[in-house]
Protein backbone atom coordinates (compact mmCIF):
# COMPACT_ATOMS: atom_id res chain seq x y z
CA UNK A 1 221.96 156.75 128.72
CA UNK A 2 223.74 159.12 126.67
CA UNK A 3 227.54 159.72 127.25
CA UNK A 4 227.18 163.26 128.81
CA UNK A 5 224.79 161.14 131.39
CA UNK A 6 227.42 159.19 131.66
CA UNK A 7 230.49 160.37 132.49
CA UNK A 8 228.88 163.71 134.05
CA UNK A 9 230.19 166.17 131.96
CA UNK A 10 229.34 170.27 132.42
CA UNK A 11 225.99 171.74 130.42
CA UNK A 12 228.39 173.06 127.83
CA UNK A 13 228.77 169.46 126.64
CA UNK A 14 225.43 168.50 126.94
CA UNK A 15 224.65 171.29 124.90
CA UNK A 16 226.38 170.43 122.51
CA UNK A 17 225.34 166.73 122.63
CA UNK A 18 221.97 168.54 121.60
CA UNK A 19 223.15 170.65 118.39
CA UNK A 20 225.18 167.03 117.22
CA UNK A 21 221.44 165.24 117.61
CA UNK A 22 220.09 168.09 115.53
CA UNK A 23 222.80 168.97 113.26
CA UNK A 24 225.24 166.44 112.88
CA UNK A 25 224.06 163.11 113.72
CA UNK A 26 222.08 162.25 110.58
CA UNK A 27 225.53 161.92 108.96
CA UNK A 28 227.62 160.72 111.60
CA UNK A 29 225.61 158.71 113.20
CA UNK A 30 224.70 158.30 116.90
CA UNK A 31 228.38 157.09 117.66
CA UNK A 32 230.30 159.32 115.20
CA UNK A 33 231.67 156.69 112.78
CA UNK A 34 229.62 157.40 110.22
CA UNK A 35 228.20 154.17 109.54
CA UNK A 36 224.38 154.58 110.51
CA UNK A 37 221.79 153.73 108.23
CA UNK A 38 221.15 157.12 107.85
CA UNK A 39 224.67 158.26 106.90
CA UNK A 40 225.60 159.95 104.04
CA UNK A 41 228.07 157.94 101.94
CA UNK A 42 231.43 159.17 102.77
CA UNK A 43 230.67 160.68 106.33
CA UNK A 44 233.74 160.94 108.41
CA UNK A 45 234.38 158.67 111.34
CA UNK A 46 234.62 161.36 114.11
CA UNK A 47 237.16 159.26 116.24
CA UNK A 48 239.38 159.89 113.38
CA UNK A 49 239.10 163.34 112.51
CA UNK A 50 238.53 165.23 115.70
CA UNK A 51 241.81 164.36 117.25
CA UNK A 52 243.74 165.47 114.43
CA UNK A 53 242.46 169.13 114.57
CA UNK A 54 245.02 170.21 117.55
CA UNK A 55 243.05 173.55 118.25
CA UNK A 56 239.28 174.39 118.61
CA UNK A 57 239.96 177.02 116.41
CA UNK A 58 240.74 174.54 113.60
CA UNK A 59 237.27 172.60 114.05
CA UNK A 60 235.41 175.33 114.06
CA UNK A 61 237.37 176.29 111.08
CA UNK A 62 236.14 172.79 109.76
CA UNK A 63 232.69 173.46 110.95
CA UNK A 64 232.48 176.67 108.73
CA UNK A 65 234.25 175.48 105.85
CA UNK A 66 232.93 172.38 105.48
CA UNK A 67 235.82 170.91 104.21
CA UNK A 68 238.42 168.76 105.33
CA UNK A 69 242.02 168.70 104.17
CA UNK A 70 241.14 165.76 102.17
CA UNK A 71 238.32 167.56 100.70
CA UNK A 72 235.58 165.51 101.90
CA UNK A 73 233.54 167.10 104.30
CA UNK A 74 229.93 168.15 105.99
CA UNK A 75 227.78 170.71 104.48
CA UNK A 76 228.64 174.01 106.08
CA UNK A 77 226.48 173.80 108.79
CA UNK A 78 228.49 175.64 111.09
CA UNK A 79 227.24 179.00 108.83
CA UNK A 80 223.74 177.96 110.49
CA UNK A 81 224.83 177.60 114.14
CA UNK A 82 225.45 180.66 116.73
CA UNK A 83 228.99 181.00 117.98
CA UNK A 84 227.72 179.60 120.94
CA UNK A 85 226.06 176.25 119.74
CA UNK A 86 229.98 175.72 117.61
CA UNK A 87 231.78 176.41 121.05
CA UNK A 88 229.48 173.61 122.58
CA UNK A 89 229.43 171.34 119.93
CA UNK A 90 233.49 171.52 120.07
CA UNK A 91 232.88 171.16 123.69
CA UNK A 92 230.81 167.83 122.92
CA UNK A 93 233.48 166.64 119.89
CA UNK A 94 236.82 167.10 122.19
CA UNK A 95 234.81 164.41 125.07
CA UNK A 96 233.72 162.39 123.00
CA UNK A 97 236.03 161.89 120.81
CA UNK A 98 239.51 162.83 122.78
């Protein structure tokens, strides 16, 4: 059961549950640490950098950029996703990892 099953959240989050599985997951892994097998060396464990981007504004800003302040970072992908599927993936990030 995945953890928008879980804990009931609204579609927003389950949306963006779904554009993490497609976009984001290969690096991060299925629980965000960035351990998988499948991770790319160096991925960031999301229970570490999500809380310490106070605004959605500044993820998104991360999203875009691909960069963060350390200078490791993902691959821009945020340049490939609507506003919409950012908003939801934020939306997915901030429950998550709070």
């Amino acid at each position: 059961m995945s953890l928008v099953a879980a804990v009931g959240c609204d579609s927003s989050v389950a949306d963006g549950e779904a554009v993490y599985n497609i976009k984001c997951i290969t690096c991060h892994g299925a629980n965000g640490t960035g351990e998988a097998e499948t991770s790319v060396p160096g991925a960031q464990d999301l229970a570490t950098v999500v809380p310490s981007y106070a605004t959605d504004a500044e993820l998104e800003a991360l999203i875009d950029s691909g960069t963060t302040d350390d200078g490791d970072g993902v691959s821009m992908l945020g340049v490939t996703m609507t506003d919409e599927e950012k908003a939801n993936l934020i939306a997915y990030l901030r429950a998550s990892f709070p």
